[in-house]
Protein backbone atom coordinates (compact mmCIF):
# COMPACT_ATOMS: atom_id res chain seq x y z
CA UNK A 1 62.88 -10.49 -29.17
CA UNK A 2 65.14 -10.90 -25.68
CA UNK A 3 66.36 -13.89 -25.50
CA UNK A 4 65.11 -16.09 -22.74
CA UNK A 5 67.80 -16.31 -19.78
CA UNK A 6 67.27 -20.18 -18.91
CA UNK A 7 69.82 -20.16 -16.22
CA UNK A 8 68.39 -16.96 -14.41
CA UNK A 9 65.02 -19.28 -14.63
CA UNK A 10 66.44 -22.25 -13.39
CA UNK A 11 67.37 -19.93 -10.38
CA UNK A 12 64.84 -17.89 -9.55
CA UNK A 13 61.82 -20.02 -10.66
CA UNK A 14 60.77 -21.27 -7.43
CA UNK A 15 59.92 -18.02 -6.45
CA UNK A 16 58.14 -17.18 -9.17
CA UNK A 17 55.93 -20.45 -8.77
CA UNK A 18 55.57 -19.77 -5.10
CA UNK A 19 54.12 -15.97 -6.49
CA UNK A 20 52.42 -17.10 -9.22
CA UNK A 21 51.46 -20.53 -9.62
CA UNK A 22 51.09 -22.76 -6.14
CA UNK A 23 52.32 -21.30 -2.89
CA UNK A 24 51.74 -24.06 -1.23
CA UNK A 25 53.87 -26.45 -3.07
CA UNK A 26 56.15 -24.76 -3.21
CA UNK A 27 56.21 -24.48 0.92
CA UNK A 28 56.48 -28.21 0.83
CA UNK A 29 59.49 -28.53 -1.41
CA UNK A 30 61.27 -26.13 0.93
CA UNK A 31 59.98 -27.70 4.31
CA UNK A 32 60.58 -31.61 2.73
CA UNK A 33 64.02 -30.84 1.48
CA UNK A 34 62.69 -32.17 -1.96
CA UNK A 35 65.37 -31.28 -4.88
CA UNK A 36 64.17 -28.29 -6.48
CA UNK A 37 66.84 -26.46 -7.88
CA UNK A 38 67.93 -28.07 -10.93
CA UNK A 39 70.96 -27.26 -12.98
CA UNK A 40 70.19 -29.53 -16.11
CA UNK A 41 70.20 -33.23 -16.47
CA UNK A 42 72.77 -36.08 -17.31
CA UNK A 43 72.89 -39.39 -18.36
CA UNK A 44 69.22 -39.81 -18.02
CA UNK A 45 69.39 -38.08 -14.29
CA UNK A 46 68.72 -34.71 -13.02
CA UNK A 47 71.63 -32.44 -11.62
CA UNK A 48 71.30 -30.13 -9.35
CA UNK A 49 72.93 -26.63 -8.92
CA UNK A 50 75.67 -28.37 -6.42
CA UNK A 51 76.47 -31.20 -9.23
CA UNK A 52 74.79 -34.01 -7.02
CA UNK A 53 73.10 -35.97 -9.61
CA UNK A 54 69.17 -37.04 -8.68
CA UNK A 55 68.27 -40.76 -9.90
CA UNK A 56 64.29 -39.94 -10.34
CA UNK A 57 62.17 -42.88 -9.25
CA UNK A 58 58.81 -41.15 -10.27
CA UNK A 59 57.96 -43.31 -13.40
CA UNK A 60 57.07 -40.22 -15.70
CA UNK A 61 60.29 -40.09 -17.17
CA UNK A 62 60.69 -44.16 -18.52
CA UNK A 63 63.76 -43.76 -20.13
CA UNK A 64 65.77 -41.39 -18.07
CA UNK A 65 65.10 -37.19 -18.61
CA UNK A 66 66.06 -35.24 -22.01
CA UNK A 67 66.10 -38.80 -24.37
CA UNK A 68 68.69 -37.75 -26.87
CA UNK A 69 66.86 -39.14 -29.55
CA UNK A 70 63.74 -37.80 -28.33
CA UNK A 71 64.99 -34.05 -28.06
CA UNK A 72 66.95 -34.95 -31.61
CA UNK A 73 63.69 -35.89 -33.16
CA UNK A 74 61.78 -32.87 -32.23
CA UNK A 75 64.57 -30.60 -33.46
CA UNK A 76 64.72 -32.29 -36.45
CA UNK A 77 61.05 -31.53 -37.10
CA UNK A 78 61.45 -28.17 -36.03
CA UNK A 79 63.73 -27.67 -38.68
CA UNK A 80 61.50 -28.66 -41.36
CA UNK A 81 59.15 -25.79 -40.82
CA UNK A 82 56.06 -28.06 -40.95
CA UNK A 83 52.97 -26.86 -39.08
CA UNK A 84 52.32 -28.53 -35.63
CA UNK A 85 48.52 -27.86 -35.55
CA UNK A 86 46.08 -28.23 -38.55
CA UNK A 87 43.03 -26.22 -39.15
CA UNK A 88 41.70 -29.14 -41.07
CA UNK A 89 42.46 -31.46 -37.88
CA UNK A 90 43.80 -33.83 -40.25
CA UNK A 91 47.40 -33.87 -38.98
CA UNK A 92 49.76 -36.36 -41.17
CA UNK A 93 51.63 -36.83 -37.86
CA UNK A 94 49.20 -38.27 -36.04
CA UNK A 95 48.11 -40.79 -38.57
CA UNK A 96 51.29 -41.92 -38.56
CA UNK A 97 51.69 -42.37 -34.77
CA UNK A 98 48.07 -43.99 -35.18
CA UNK A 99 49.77 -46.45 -37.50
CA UNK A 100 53.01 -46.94 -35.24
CA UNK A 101 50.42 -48.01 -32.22
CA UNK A 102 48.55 -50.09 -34.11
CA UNK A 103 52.13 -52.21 -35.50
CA UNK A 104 52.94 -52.61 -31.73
CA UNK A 105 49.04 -53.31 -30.57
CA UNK A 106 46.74 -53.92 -32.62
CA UNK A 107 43.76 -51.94 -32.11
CA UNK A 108 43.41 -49.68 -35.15
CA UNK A 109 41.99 -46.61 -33.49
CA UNK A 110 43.65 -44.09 -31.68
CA UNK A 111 42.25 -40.66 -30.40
CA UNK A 112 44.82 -38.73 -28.88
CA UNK A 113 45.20 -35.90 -25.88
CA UNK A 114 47.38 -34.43 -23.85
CA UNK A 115 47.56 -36.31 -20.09
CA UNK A 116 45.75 -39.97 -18.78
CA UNK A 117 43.04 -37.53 -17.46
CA UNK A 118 41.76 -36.68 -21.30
CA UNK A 119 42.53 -40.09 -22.65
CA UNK A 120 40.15 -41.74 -19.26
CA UNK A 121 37.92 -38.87 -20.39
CA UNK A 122 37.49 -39.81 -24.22
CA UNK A 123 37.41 -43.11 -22.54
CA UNK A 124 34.63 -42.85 -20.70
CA UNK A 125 32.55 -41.08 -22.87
CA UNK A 126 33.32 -43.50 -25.75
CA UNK A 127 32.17 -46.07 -23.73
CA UNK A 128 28.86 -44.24 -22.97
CA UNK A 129 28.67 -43.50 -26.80
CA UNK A 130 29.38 -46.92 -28.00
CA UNK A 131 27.13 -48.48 -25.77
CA UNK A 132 24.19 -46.60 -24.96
CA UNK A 133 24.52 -47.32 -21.05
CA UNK A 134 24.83 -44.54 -18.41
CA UNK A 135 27.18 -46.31 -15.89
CA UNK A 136 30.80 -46.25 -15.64
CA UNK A 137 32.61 -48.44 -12.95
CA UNK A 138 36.20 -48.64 -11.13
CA UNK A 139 37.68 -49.97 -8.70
CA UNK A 140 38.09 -48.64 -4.41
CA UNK A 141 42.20 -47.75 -4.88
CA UNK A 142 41.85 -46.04 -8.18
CA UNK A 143 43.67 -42.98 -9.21
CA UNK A 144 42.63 -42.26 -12.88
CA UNK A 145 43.12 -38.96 -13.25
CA UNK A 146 42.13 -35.21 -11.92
CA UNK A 147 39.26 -34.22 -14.75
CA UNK A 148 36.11 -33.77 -13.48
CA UNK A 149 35.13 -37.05 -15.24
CA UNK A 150 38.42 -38.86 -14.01
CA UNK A 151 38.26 -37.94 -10.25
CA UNK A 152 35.11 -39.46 -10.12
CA UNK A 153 36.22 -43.18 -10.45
CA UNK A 154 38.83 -42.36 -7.83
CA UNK A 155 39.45 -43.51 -4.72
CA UNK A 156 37.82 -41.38 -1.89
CA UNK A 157 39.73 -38.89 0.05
CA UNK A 158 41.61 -35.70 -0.92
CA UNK A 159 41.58 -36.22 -4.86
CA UNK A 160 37.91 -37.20 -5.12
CA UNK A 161 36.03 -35.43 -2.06
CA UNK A 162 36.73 -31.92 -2.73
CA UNK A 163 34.28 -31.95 -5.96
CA UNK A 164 31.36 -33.55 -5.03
CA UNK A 165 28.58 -33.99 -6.18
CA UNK A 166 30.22 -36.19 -8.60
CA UNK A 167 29.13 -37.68 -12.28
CA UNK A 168 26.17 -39.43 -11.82
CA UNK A 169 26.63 -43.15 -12.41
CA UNK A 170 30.50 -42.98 -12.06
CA UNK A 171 31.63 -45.30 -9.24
CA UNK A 172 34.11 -47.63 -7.68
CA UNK A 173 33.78 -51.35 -6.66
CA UNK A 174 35.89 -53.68 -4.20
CA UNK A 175 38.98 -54.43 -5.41
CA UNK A 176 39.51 -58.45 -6.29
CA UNK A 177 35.68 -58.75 -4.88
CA UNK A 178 34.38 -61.25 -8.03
CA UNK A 179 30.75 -60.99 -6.66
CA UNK A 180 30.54 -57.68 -5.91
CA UNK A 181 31.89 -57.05 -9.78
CA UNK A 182 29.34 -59.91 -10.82
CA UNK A 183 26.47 -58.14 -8.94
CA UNK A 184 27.32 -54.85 -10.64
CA UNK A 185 27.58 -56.04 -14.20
CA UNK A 186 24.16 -58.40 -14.02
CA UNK A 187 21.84 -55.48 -14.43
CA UNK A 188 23.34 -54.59 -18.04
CA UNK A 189 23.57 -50.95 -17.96
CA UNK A 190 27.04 -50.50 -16.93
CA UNK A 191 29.21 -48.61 -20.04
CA UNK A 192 32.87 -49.88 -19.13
CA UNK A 193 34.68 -51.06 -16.12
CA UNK A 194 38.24 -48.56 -15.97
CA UNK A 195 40.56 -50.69 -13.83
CA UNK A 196 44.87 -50.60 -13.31
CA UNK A 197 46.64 -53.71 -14.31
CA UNK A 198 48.66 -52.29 -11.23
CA UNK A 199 47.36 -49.81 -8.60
CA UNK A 200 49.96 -47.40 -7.88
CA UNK A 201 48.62 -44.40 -6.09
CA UNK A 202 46.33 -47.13 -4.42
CA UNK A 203 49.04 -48.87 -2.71
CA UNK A 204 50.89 -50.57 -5.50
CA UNK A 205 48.55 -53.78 -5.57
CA UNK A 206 48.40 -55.75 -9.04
CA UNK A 207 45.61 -57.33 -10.06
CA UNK A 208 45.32 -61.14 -9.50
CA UNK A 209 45.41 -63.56 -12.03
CA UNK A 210 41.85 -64.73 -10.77
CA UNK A 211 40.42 -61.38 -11.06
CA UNK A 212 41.82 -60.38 -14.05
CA UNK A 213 39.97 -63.53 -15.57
CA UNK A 214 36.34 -62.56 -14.02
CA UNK A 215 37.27 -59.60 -15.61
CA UNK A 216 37.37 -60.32 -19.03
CA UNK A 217 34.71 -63.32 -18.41
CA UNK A 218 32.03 -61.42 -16.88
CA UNK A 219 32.64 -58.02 -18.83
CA UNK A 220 32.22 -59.78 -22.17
CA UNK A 221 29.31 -61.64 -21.24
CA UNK A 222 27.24 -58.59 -20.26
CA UNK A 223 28.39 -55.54 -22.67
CA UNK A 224 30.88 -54.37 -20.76
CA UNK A 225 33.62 -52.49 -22.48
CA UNK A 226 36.72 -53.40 -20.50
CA UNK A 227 39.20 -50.12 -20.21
CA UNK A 228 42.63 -50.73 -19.17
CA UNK A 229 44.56 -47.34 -17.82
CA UNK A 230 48.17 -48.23 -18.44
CA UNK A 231 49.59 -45.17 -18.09
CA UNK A 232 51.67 -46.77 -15.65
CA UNK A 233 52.12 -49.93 -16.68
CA UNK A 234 52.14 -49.68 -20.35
CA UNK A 235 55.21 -48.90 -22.34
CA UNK A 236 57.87 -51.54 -21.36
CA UNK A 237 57.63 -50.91 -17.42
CA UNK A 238 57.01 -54.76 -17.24
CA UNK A 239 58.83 -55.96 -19.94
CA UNK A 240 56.43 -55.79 -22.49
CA UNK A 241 54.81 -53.02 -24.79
CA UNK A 242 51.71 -53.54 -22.49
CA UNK A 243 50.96 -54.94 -19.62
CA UNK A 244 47.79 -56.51 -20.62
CA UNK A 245 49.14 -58.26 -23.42
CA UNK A 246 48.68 -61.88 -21.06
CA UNK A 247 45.68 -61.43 -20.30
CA UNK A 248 43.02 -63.85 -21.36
CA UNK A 249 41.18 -61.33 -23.29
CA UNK A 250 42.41 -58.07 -25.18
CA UNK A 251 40.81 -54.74 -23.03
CA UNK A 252 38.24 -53.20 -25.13
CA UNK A 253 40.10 -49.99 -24.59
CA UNK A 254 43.37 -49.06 -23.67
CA UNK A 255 45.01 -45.66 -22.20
CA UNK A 256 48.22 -44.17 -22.12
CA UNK A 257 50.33 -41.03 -21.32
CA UNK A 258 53.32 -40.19 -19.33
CA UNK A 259 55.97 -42.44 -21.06
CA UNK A 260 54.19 -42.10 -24.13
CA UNK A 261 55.59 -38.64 -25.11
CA UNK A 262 58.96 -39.34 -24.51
CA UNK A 263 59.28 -37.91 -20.91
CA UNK A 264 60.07 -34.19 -23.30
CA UNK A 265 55.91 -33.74 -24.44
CA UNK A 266 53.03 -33.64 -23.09
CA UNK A 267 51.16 -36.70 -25.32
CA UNK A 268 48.53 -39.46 -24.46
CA UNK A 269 46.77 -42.06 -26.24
CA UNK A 270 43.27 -43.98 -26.29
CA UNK A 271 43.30 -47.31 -28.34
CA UNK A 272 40.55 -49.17 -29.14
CA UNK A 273 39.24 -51.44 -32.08
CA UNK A 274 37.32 -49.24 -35.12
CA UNK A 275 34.16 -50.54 -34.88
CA UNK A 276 33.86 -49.36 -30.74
CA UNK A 277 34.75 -46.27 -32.20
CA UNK A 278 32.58 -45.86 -35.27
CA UNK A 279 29.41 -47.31 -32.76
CA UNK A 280 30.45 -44.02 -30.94
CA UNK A 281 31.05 -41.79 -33.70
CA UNK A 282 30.74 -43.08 -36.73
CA UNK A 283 26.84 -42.06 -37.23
CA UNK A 284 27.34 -38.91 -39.51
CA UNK A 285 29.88 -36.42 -39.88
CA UNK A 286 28.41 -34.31 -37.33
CA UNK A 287 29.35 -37.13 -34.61
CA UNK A 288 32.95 -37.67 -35.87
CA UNK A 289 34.31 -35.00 -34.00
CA UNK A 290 31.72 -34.82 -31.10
CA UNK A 291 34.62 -35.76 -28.63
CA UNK A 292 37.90 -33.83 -29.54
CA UNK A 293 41.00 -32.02 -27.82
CA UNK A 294 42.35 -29.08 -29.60
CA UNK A 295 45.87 -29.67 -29.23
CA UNK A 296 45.55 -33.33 -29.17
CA UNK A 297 47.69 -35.52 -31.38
CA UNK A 298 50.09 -32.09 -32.45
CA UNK A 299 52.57 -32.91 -34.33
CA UNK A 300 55.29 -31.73 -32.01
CA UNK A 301 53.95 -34.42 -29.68
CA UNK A 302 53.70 -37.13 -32.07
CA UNK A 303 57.47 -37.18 -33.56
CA UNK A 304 58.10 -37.08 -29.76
CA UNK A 305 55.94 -40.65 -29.28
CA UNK A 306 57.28 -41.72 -32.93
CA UNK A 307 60.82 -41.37 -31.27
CA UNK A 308 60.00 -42.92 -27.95
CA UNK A 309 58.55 -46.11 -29.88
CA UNK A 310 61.25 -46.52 -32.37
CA UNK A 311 63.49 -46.92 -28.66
CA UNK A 312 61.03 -49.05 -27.24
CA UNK A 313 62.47 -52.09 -29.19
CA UNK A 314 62.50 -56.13 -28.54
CA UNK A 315 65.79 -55.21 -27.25
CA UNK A 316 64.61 -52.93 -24.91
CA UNK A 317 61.93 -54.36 -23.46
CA UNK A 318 63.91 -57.71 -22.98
CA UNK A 319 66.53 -55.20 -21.06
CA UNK A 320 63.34 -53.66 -19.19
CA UNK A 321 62.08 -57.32 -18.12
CA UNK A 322 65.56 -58.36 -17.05
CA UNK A 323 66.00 -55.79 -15.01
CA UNK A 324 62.48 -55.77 -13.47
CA UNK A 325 63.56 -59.23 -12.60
CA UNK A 326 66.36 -57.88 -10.42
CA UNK A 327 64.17 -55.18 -8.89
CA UNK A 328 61.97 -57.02 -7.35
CA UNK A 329 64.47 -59.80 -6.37
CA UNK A 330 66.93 -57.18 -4.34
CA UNK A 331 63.91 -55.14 -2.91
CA UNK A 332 62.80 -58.51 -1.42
CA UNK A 333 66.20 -59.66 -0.21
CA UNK A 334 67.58 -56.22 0.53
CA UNK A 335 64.70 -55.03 2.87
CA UNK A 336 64.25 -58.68 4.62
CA UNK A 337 63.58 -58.71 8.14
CA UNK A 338 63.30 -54.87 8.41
CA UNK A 339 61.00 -54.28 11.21
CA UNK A 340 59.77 -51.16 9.76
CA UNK A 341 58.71 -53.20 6.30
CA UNK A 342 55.63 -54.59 6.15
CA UNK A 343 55.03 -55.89 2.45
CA UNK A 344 57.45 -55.14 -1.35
CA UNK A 345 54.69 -55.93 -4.09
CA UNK A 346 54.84 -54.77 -7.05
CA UNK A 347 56.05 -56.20 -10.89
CA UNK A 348 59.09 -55.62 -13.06
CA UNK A 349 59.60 -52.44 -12.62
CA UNK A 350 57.28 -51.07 -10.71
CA UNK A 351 57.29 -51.29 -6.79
CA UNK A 352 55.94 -50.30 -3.66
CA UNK A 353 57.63 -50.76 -0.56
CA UNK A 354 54.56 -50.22 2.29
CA UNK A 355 55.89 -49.35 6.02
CA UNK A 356 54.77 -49.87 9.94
CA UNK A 357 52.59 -46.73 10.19
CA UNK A 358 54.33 -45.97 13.61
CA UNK A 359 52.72 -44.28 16.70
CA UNK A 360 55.50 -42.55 18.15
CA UNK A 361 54.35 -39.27 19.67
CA UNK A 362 56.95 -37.12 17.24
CA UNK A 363 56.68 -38.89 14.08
CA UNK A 364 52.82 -37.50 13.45
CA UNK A 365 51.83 -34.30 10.97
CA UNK A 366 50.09 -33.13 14.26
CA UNK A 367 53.52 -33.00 16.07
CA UNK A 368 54.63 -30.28 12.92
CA UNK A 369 51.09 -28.19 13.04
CA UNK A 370 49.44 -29.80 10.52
CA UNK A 371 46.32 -31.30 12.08
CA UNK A 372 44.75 -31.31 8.66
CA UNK A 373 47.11 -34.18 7.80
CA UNK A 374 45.53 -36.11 10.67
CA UNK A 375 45.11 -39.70 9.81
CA UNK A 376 47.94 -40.36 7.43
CA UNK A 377 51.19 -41.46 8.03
CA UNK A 378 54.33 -39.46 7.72
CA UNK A 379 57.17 -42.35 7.63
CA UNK A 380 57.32 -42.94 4.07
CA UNK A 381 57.80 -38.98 3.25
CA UNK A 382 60.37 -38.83 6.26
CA UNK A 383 61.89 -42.02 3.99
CA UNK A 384 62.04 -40.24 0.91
CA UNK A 385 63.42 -36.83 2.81
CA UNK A 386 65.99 -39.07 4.13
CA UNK A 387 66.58 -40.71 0.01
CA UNK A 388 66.61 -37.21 -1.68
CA UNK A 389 70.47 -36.65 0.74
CA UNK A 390 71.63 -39.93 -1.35
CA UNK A 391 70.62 -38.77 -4.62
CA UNK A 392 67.13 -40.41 -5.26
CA UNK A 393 63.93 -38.69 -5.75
CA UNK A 394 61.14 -41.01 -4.19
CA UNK A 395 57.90 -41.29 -4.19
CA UNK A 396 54.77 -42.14 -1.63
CA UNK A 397 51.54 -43.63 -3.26
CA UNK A 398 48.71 -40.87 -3.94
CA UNK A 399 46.30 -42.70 -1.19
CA UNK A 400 48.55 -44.59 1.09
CA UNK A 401 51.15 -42.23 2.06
CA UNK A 402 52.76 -45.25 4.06
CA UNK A 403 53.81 -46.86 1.23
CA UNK A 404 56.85 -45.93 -1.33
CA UNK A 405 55.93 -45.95 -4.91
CA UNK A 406 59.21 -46.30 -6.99
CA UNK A 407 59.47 -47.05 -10.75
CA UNK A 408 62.97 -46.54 -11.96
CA UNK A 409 64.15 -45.84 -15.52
CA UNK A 410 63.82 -49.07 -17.76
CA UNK A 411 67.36 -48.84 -18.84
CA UNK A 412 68.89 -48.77 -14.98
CA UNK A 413 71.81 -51.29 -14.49
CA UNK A 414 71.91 -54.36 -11.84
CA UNK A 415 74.46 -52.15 -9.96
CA UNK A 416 72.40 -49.26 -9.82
CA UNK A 417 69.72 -51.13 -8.91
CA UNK A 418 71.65 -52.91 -6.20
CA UNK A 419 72.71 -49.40 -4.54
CA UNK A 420 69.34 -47.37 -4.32
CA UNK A 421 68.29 -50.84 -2.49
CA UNK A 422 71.53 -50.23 0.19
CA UNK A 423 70.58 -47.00 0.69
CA UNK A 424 67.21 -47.43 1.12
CA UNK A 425 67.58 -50.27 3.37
CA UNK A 426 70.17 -47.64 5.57
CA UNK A 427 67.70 -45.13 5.49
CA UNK A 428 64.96 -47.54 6.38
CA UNK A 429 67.21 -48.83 9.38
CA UNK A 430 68.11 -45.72 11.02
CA UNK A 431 64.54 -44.56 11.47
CA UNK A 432 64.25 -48.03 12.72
CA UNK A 433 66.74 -47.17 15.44
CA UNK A 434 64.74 -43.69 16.01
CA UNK A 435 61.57 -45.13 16.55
């Protein structure tokens, strides 16, 4: 067998995925000046073929990319010439990764995928199983995933409109709107309520304290599994193992993914208590596996998870909180009296910066030809064109283009922190001047 050439890849793969996999995003990296052409990675950033090293604000990768002890772990198992996927489905790997979840959260049943969108799908049809009820609810804002299941308890507009007709009985609800979630719980034949402890793609708006609270209230009082999604916020990006973990209730359900594998495997996780799960499943053996992925819970992806855990320690996660502390402290003060910033929200580590959706007769997608685009705002993309020059990949939120979504690595320092806030405050500034 040839040996694979990884730097001719590295250099000619955007071609190739222009040819073969999306032209059209590929067009966009080109035309937004988005970092591309990567080189390898370093100290938890990426590097580009110049050498400029790219501090990634996307989230995905929670503890920088290539972990060492991630990538050590999986070569380590490699080594061992144990199977990765067992015909029996039985894989010793994922009970133990079971086991390691349930140390850090208690619920002692784990079914495990390969993205949020299959975890929010065995999600949703557990709930439907468990309970007997045909309705699923979430809330206007969502962003839960791109499954044909998923996409329907998203937000309207380009991720959810393309597909309709959606699931029947799968369907959002105003945000922090108590009555509206009383009214839709009263008539008992709702499954589960999916909701983010922090909407990202939605704007970056975390839940209130008094709606979290009618949350767990009213769910428990009429049936209602309660299904927290933290891909996002789960895993230490607040300071804590999960994000729920103050609320006044324990979620019926919980999801996660992204972090979860390491930022090196694809690997996600639904957790829930053993009795939702054997109300689901747990009829006869011909149920047990009525709901199942086939490369779900591998054992390549597990001793990746296994490895991210055992880094996820107290010691970590007081790190994490500290320096979500800071975060959202220099965001505030660094990007005070800004005329372009309307709002920072966010927690610990997760923020969104949302800007003046200007009017100015050049800064419009209709200006550049792309009347299609009509309606959304370009000045937090022309932000992060202006960030990727500095050395920081940023982000927009999925449904409110307006606003930066930025989630740094949970092990970035005060003073690293303290620069990506200059320079985004510079950035922020000179289109200020422009405009």
């Amino acid at each position: 067998m040839t040996p694979m050439d990884h730097a001719e890849i590295l250099r000619k793969g955007i071609e190739d995925f222009r040819r073969f996999v999306n032209p059209l995003v590929a067009a966009r990296v080109v035309m937004t000046g988005e970092p591309h052409r990567m080189a390898g990675t370093r100290d938890g950033k990426l590097v580009e073929e110049g050498g400029q090293l790219i501090e990634d604000l996307h989230g995905t990768q929670s503890l920088g990319h290539r972990v060492a002890a991630v990538a050590d772990a999986v070569r380590d198992w490699l080594a061992t010439d144990a199977p990765s996927w067992y015909p029996s489905r039985v894989n010793p790997y994922a009970g133990r990764l079971g086991r390691a979840l349930f140390e850090r959260t208690g619920y002692d049943n784990a079914f495990f995928g390969m993205s949020g969108s299959d975890a929010v799908e065995a999600a949703m049809k557990l709930a439907r199983a468990a309970t007997g009820r045909p309705r699923v609810l979430s809330l206007l804002g969502a962003y839960h995933g791109t499954t044909m299941g998923s996409c329907a308890l998203m937000n309207p507009g380009m991720f959810r409109d393309p597909f309709a007709p959606h699931l029947p009985d799968v369907a959002p609800v105003p945000r922090e709107d108590v009555d509206a979630l009383a009214r839709a719980l009263a008539s008992e034949d709702v499954a589960a309520i999916i909701v983010e402890p922090i909407q990202l793609e939605g704007g970056v708006f975390p839940l209130s304290e008094r709606y979290i609270a009618a949350l767990c209230e009213l769910t428990e009082a009429h049936g209602t599994l309660l299904v927290a999604d933290e891909v996002q916020t789960g895993l230490g990006r607040l300071g804590r193992f999960l994000g729920t973990s103050t609320w006044p209730r324990r979620p019926d359900v919980i999801v996660l993914a992204k972090a979860l594998g390491g930022g090196l495997l694809p690997c996600s996780a639904m957790l829930t208590r053993k009795e939702i799960f054997l109300r689901a499943y747990g009829k006869d053996m011909a149920t047990a596996e009525a709901h199942n992925v086939t490369f779900g819970g591998n054992a390549m992806s597990c001793v990746a998870a296994l490895a991210m855990l055992d880094l996820l320690s107290p010691e970590v996660l007081a790190v994490a909180k500290a320096r979500g502390d800071h975060f959202q402290e220099a965001l505030g003060r660094g990007l005070a009296g800004s005329p372009l910033v309307v709002e920072v929200r966010g927690a610990g580590l997760i923020a969104g910066v949302e800007l003046t959706a200007t009017d100015h007769p050049w800064l419009s997608f209709e200006h550049f030809g792309m009347e299609e685009l009509h309606g959304h705002s370009p000045i937090g993309l022309l932000v992060c064109h202006r960030m990727y020059k500095r050395g920081y990949y940023c982000f927009v939120c999925g449904h409110r283009w307006n606003t930066l979504r930025l989630q740094p690595r949970l092990d970035i320092s005060e003073a690293e922190i303290d620069a990506f806030v200059a320079a985004l405050r510079a950035e922020i500034d000179s289109i200020a001047e422009l405009v």
